[in-house]
N, C-alpha and C. Protein backbone atom coordinates (compact mmCIF):
# COMPACT_ATOMS: atom_id res chain seq x y z
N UNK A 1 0.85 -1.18 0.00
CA UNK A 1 0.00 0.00 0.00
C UNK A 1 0.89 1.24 0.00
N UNK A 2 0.29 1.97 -0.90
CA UNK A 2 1.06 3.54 -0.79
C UNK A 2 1.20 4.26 0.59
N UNK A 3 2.15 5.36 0.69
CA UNK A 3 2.10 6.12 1.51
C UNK A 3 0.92 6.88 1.74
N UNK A 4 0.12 7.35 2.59
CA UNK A 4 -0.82 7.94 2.80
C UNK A 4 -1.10 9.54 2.31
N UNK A 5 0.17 10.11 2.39
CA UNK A 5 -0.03 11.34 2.00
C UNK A 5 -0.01 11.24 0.69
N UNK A 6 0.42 10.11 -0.33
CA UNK A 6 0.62 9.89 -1.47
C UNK A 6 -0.84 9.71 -1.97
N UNK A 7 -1.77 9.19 -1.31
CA UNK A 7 -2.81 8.57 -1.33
C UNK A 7 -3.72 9.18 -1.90
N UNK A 8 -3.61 10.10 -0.25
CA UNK A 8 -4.51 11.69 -0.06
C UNK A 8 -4.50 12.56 -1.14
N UNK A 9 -3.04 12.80 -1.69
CA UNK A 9 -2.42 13.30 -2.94
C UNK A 9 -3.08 12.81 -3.91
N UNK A 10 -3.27 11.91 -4.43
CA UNK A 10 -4.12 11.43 -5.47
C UNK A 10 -5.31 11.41 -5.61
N UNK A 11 -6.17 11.37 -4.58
CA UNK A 11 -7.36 11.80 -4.23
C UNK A 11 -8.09 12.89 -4.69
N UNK A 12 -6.78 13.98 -4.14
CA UNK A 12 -7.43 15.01 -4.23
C UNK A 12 -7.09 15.76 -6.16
N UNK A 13 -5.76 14.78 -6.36
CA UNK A 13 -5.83 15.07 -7.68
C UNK A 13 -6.94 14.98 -8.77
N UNK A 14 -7.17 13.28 -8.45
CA UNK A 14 -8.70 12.87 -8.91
C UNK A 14 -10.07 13.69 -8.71
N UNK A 15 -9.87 14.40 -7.54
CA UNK A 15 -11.24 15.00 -7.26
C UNK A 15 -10.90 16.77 -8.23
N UNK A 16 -10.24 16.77 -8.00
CA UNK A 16 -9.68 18.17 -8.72
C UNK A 16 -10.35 18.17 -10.40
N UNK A 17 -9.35 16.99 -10.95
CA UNK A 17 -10.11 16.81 -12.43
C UNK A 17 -11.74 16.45 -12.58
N UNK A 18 -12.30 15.68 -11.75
CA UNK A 18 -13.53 15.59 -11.97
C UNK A 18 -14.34 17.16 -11.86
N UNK A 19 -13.26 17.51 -10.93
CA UNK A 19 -14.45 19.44 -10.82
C UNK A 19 -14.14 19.98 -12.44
N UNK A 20 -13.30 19.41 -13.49
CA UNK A 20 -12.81 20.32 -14.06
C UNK A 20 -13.87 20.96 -15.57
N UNK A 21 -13.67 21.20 -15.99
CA UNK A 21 -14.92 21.96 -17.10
C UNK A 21 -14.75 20.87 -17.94
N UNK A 22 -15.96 20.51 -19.13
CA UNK A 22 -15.77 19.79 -20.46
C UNK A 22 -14.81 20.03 -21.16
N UNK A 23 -14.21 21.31 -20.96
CA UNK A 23 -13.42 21.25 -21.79
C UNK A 23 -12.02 20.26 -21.83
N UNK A 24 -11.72 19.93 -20.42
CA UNK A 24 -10.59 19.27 -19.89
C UNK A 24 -11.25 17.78 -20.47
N UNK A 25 -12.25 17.28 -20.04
CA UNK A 25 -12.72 16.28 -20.61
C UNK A 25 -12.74 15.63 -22.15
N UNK A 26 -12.81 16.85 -23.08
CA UNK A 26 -12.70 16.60 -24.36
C UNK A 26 -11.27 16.52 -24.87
N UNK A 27 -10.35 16.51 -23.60
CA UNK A 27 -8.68 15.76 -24.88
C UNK A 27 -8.40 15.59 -25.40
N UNK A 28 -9.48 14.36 -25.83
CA UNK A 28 -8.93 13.07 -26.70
C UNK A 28 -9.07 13.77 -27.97
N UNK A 29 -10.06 15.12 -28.26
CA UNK A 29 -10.34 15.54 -29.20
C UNK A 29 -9.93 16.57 -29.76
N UNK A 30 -8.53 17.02 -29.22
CA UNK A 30 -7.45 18.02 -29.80
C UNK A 30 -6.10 17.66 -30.79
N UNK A 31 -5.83 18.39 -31.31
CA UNK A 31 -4.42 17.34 -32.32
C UNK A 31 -3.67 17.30 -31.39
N UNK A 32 -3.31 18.09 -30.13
CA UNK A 32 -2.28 17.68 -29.11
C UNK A 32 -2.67 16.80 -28.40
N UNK A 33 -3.55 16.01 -28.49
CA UNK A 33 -4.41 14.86 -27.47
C UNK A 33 -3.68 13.35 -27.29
N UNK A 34 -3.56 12.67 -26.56
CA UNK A 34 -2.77 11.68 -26.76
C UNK A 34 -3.43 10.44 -28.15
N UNK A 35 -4.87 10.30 -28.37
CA UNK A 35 -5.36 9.71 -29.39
C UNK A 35 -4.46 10.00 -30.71
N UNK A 36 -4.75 11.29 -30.94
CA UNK A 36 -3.71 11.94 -32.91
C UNK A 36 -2.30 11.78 -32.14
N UNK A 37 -1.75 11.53 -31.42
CA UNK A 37 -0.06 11.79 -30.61
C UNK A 37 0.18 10.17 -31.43
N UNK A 38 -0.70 9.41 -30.62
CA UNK A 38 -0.34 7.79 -31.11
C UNK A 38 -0.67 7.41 -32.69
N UNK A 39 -2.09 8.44 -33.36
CA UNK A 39 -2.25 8.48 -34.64
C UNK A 39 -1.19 8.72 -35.37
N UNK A 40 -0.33 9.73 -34.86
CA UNK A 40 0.94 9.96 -35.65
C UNK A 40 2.29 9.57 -35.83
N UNK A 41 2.48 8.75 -34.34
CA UNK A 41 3.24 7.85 -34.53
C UNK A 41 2.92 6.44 -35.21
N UNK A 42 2.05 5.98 -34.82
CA UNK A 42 1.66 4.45 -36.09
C UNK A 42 1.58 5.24 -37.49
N UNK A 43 1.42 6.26 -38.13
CA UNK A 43 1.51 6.62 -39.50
C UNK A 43 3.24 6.70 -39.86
N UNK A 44 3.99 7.66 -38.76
CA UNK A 44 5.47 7.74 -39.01
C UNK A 44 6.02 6.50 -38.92
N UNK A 45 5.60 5.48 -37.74
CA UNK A 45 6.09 4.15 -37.96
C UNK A 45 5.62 2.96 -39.12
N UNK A 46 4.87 3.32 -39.77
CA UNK A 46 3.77 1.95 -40.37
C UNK A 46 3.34 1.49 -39.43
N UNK A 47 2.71 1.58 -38.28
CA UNK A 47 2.96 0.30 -37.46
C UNK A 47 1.68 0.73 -36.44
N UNK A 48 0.44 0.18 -36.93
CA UNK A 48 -1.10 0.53 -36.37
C UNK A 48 -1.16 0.03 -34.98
N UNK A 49 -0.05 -1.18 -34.42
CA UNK A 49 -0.46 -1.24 -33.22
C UNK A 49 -0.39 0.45 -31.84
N UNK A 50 -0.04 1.44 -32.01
CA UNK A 50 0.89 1.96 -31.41
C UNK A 50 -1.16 3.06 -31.57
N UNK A 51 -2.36 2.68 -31.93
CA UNK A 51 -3.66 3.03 -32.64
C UNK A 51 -4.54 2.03 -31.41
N UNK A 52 -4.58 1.01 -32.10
CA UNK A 52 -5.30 -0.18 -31.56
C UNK A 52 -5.70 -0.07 -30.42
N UNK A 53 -4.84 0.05 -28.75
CA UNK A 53 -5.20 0.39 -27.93
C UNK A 53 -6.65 1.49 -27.30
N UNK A 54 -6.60 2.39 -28.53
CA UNK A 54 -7.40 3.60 -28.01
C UNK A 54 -8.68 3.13 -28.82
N UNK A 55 -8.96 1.78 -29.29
CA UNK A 55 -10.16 1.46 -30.51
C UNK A 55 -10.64 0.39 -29.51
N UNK A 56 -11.94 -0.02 -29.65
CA UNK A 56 -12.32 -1.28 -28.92
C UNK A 56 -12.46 -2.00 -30.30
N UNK A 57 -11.59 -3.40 -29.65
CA UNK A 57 -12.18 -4.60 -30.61
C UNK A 57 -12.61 -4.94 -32.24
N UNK A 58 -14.00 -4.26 -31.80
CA UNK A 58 -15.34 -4.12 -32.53
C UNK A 58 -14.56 -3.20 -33.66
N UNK A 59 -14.31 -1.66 -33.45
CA UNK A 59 -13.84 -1.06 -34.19
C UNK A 59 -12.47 -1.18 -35.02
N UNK A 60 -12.06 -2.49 -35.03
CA UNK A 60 -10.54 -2.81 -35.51
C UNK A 60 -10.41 -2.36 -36.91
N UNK A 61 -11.37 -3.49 -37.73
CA UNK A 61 -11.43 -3.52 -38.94
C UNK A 61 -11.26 -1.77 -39.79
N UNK A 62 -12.40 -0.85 -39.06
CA UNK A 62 -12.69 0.45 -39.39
C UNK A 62 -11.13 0.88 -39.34
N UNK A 63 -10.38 1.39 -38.20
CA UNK A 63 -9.28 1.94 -38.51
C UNK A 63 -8.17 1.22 -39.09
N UNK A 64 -8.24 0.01 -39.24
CA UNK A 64 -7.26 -0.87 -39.91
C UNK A 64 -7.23 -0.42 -41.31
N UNK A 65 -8.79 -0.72 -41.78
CA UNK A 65 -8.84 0.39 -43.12
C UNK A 65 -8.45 1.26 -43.35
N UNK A 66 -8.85 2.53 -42.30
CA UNK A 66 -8.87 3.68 -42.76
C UNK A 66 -6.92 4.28 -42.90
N UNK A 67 -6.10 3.04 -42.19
CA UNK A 67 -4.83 3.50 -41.41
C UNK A 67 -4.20 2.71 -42.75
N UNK A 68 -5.00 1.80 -43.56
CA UNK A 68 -4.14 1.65 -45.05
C UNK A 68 -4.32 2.72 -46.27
N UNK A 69 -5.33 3.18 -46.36
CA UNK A 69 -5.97 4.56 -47.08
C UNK A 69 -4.89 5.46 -46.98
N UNK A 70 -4.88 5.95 -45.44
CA UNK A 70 -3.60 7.11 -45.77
C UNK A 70 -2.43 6.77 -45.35
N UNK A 71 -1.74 5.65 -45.40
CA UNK A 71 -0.44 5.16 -45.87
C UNK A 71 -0.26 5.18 -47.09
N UNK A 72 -0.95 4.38 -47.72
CA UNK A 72 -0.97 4.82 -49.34
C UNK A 72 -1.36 5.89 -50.19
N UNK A 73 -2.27 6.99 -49.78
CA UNK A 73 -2.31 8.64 -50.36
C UNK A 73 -0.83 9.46 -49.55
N UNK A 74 -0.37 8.87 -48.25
CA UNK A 74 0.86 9.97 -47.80
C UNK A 74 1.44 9.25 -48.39
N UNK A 75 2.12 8.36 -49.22
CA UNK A 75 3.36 8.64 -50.47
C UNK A 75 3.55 9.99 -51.39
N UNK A 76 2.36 10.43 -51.66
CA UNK A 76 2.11 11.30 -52.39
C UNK A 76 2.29 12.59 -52.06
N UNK A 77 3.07 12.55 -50.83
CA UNK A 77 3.33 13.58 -50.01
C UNK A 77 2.67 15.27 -50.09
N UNK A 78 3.52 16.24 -49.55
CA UNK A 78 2.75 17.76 -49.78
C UNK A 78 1.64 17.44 -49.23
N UNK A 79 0.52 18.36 -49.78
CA UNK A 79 -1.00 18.21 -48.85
C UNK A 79 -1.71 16.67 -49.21
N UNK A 80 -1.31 16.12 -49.95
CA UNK A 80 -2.03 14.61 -50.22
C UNK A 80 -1.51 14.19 -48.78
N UNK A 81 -0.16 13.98 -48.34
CA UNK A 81 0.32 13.74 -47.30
C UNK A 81 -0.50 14.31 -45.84
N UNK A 82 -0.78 15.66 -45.81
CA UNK A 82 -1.67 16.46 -44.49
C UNK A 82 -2.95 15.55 -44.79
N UNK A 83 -3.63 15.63 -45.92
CA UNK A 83 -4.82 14.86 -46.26
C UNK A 83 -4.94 14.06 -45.52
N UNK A 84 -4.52 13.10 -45.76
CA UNK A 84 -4.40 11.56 -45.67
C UNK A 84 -4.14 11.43 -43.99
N UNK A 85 -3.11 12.24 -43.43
CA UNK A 85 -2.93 12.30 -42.13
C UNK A 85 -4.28 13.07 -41.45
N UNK A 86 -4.91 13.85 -41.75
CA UNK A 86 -5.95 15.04 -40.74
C UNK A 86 -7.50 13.23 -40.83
N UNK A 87 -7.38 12.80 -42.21
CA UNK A 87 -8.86 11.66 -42.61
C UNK A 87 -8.20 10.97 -41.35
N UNK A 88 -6.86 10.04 -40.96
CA UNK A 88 -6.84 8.85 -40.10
C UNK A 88 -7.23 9.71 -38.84
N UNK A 89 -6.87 10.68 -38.38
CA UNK A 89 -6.80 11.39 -37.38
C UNK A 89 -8.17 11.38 -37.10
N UNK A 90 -9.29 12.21 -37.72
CA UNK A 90 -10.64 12.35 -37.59
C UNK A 90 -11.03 11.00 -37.56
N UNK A 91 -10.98 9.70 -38.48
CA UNK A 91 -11.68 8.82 -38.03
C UNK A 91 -11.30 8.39 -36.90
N UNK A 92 -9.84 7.64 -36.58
CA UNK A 92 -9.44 7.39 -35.30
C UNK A 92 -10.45 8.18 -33.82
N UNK A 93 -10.11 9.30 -33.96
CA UNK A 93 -10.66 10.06 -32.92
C UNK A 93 -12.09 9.93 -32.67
N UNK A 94 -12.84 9.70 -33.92
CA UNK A 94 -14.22 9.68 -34.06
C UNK A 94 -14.84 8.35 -33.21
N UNK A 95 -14.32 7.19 -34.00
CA UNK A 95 -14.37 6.47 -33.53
C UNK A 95 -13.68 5.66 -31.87
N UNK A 96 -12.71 6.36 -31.97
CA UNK A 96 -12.49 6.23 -30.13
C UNK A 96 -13.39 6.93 -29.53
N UNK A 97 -13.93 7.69 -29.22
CA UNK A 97 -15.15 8.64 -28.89
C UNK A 97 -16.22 7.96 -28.78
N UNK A 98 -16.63 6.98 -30.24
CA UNK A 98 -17.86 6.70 -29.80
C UNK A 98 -17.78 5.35 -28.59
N UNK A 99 -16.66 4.53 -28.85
CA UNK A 99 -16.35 3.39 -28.05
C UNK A 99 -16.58 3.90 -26.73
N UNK A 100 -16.07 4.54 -26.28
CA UNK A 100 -16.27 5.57 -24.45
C UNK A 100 -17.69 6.08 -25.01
N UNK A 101 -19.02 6.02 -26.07
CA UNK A 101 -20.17 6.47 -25.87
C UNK A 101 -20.01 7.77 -25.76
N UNK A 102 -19.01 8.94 -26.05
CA UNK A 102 -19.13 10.18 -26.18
C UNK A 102 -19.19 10.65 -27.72
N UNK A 103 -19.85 12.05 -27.94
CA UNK A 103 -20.34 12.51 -28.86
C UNK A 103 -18.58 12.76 -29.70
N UNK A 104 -18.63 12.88 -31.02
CA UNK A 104 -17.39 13.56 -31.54
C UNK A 104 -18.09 14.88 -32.34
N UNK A 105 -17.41 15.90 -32.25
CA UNK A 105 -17.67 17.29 -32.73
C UNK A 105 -16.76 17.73 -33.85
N UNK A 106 -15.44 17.22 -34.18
CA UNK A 106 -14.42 17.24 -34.73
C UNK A 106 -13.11 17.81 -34.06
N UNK A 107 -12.08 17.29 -34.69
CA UNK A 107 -10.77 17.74 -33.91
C UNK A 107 -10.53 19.48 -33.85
N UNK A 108 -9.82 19.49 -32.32
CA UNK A 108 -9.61 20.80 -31.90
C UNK A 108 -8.29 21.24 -32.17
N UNK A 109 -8.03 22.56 -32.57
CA UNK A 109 -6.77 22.97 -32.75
C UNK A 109 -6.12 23.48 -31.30
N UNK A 110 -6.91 23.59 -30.20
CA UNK A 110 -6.74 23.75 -29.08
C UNK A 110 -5.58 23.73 -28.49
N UNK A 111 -4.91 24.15 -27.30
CA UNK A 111 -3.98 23.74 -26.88
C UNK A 111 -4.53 22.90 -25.37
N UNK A 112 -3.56 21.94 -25.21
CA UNK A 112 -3.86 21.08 -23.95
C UNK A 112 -4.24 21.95 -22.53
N UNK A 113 -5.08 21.42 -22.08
CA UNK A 113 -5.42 22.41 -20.72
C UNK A 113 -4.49 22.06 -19.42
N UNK A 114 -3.83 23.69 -18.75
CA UNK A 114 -3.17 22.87 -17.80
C UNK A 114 -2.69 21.66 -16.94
N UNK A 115 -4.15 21.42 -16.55
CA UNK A 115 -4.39 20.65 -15.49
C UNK A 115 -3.85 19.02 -16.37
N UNK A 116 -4.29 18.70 -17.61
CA UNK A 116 -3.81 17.51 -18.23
C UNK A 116 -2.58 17.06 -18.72
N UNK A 117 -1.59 18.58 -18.94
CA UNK A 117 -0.98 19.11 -19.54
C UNK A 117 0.11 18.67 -18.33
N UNK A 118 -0.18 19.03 -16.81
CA UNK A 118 0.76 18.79 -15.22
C UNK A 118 0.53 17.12 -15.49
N UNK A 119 -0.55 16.73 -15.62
CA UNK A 119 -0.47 15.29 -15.80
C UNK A 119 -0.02 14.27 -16.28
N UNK A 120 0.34 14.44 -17.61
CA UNK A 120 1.14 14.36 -18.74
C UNK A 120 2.19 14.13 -18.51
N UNK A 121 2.70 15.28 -17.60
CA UNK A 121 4.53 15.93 -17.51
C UNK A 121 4.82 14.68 -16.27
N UNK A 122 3.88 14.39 -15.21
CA UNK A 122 4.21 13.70 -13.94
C UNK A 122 4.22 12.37 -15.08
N UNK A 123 3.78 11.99 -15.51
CA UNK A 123 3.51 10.58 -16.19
C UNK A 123 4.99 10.61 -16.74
N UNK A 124 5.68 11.39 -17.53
CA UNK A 124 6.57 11.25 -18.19
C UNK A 124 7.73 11.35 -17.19
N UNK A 125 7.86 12.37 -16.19
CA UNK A 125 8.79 12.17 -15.13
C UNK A 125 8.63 11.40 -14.12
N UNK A 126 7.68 10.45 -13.85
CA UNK A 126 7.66 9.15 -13.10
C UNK A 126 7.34 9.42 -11.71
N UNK A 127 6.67 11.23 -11.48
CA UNK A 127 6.56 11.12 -10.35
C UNK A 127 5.43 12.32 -10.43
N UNK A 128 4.63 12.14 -9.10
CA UNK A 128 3.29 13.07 -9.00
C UNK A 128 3.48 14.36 -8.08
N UNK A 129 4.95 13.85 -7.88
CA UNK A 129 5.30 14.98 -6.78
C UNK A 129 5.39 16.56 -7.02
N UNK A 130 5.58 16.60 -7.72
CA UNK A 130 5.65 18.04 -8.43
C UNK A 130 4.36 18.33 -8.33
N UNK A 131 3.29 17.86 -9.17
CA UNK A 131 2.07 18.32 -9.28
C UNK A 131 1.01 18.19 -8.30
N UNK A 132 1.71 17.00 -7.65
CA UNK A 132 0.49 17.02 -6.32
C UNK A 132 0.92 18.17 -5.14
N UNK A 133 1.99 19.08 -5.14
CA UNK A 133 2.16 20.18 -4.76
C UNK A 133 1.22 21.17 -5.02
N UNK A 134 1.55 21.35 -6.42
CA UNK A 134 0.92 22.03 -6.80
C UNK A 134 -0.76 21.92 -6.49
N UNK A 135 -1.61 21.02 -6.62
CA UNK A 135 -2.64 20.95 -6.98
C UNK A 135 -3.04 21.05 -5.39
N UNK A 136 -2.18 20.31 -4.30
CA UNK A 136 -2.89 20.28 -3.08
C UNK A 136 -2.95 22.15 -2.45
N UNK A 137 -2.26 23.02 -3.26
CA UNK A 137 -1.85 24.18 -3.09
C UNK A 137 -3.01 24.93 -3.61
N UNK A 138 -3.79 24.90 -5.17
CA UNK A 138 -4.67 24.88 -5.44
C UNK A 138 -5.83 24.63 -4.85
N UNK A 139 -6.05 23.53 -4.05
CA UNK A 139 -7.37 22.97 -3.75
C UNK A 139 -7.56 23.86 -2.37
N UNK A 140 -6.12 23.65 -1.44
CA UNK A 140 -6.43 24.19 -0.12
C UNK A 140 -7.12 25.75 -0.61
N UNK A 141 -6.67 26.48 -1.74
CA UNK A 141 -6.72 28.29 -2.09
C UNK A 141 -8.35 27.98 -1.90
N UNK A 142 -8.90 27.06 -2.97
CA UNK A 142 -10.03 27.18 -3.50
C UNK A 142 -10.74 26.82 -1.98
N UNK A 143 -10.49 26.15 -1.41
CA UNK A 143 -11.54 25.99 0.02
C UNK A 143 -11.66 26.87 0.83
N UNK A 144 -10.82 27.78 0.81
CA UNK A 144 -10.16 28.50 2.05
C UNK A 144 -11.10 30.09 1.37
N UNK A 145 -11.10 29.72 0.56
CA UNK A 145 -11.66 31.55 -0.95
C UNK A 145 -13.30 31.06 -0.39
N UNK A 146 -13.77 29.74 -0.70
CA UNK A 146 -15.03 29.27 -1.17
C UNK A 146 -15.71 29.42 0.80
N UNK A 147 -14.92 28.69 1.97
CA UNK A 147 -15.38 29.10 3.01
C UNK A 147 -15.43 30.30 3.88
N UNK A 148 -14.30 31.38 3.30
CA UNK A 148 -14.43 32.74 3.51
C UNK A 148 -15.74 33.56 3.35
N UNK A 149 -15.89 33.13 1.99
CA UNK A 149 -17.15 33.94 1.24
C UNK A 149 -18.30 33.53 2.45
N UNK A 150 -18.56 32.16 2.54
CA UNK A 150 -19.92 32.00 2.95
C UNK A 150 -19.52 32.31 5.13
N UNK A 151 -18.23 32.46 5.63
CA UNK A 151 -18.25 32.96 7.00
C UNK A 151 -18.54 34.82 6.94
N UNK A 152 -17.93 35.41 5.61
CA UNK A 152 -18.34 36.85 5.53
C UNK A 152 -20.33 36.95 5.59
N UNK A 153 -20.73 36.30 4.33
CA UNK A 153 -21.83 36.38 3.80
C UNK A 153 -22.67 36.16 4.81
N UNK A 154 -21.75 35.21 6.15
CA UNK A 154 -23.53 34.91 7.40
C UNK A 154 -23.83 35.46 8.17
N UNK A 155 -23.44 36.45 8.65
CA UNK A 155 -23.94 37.33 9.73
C UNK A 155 -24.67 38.34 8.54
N UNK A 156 -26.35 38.41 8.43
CA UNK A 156 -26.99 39.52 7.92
C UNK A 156 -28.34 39.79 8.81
N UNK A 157 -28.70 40.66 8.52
CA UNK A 157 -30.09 41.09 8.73
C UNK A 157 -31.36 40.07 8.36
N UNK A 158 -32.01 39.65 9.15
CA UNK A 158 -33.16 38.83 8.28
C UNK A 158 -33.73 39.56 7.58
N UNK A 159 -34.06 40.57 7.33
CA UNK A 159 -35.19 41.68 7.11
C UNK A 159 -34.36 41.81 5.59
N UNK A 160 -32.82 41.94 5.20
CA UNK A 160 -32.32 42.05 4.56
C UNK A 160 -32.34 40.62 3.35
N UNK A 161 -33.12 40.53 2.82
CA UNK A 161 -33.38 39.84 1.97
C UNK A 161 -32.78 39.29 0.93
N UNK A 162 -31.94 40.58 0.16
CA UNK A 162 -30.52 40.11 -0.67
C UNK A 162 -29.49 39.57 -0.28
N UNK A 163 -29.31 40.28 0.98
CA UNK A 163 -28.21 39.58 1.91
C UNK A 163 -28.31 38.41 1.97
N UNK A 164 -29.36 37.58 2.43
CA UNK A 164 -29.97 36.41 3.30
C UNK A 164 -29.59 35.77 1.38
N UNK A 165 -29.77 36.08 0.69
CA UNK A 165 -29.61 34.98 -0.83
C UNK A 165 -28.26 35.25 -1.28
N UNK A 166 -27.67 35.94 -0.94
CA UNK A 166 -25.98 36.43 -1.60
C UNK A 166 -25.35 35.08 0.00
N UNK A 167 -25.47 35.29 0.71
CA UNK A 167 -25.51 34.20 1.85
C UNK A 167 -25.91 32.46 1.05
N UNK A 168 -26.86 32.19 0.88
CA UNK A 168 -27.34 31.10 0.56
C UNK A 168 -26.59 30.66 -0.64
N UNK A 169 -26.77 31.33 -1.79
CA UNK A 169 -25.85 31.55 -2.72
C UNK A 169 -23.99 30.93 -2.53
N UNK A 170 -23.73 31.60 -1.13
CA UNK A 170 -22.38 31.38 -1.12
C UNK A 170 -22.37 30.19 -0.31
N UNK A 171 -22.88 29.59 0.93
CA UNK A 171 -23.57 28.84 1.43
C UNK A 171 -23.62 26.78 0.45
N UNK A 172 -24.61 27.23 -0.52
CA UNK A 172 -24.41 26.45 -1.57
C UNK A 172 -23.12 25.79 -2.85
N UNK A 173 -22.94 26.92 -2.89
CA UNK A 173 -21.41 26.66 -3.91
C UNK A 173 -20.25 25.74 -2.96
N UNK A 174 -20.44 26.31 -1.72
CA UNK A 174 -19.68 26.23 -0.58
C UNK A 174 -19.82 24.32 -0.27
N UNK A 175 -20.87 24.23 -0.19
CA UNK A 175 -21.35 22.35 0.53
C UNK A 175 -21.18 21.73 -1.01
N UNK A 176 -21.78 22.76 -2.12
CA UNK A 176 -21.78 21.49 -3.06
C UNK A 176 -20.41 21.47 -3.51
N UNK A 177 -19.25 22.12 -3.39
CA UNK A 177 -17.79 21.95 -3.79
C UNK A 177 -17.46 20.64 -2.90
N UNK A 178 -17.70 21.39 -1.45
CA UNK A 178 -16.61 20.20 -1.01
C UNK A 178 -17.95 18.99 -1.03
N UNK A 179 -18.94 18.76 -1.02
CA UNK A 179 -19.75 17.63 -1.18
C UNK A 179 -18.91 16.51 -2.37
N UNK A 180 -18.93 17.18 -3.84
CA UNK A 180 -17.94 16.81 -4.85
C UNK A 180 -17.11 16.10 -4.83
N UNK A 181 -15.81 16.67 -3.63
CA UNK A 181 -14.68 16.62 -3.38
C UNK A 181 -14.84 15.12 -3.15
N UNK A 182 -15.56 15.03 -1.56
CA UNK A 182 -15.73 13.79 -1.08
C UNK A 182 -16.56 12.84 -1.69
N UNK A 183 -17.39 13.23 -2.77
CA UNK A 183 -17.68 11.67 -3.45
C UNK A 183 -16.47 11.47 -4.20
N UNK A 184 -15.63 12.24 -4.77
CA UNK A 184 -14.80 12.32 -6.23
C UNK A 184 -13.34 11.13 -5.19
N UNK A 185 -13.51 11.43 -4.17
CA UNK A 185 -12.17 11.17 -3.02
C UNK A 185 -12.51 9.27 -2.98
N UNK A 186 -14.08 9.72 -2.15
CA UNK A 186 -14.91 8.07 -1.77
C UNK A 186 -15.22 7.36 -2.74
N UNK A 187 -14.98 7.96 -4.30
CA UNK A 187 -14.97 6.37 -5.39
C UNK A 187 -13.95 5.98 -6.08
N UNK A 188 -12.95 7.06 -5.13
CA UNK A 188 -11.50 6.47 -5.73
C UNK A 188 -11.43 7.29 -7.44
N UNK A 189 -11.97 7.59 -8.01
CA UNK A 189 -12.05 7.82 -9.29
C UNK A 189 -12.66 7.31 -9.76
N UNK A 190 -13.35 6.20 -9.41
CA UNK A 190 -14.20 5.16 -10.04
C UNK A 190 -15.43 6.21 -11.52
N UNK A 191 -15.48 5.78 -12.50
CA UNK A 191 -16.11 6.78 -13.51
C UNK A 191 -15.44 7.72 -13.83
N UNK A 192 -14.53 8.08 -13.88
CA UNK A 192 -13.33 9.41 -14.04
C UNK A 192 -12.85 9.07 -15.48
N UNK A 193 -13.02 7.74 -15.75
CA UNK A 193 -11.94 7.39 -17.14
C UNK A 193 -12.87 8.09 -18.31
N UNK A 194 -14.58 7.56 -18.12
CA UNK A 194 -15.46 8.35 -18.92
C UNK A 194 -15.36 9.10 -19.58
N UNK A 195 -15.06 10.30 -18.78
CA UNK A 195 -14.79 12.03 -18.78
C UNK A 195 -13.69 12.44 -19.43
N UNK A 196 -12.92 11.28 -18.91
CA UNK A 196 -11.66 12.19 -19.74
C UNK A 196 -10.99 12.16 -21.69
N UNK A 197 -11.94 11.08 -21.47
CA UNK A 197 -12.11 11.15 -23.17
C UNK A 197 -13.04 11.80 -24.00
């Protein structure tokens, strides 16, 4: 078993990304996304296994096709070459998308969002330490901002009516954050993989 603060650390990493917007969720659907990352290496390599992983099963045949199509139009290099690379890319992506049951909209020119972006970097340097600094640094700001508001906001006037909802208001944001926190903590991540594709 891990160290505990390591634990806690991960926890709260996990709970962090689940708060995070769709947009963090939609990754898989940027050209910097790890899906087109591996699309582009099985095209530079020949070599579709390096694809396969991010396809279920079912969908083999589809990109097996589509990953001989533009091997054989990128000979033809120049934009036949971009061609041929942007078609495997969009189907790949399309079809990993639907396998996880999420919608595809088409690929983003986007750049990676922080938070996946710290994730990424710990994966590649073999350690979470860096970022679970960071993030436990983050989370404490955001609790500490989010329970301020609602200890300012409670002492009002009853009679004061805006008050009493600028209160409730802060009150709410306040239980349903950390409410979040602690389911996102108590399922381990459990459903997290969903989202992030």
């Amino acid at each position: 078993m891990g160290h505990p603060g390591v634990v806690r650390t991960a926890a709260i990493t996990v709970a962090i990304f689940l708060l995070a917007t769709a947009k963090v969720w939609a990754h898989c659907d940027t050209m910097n996304g790890p899906v087109v990352k591996a699309g582009r290496q099985a095209l530079d390599s020949k070599d579709i296994h390096h694809v396969l992983i991010w396809v279920q099963p079912s969908n083999e045949p589809e990109i097996r096709a589509a990953f001989e199509k533009a091997l054989a139009v990128r000979v033809l290099g120049g934009e036949a070459k971009e061609l041929a690379d942007r078609y495997f890319f969009e189907t790949l992506v399309r079809v990993h998308r639907a396998g996880e049951g999420a919608p595809y909209t088409g690929l983003k020119e986007e750049e990676v969002e922080p938070g996946i972006a710290a994730a990424e970097h710990a994966l590649e340097a073999g350690s979470v330490k860096d970022m679970a600094k960071e993030l436990t640094g983050a989370l404490q700001k955001q609790l500490e901002e989010s329970f301020r508001k609602v200890k300012a906001a409670r002492t009002f006037n009853p009679a004061d009516v805006e008050a009493g909802r600028r209160y409730v208001a802060a009150y709410v944001r306040y239980i349903h954050f950390v409410e979040r926190l602690h389911q996102a903590i108590e399922s381990g991540g459990e459903g997290a993989e969903q989202h992030v594709h």
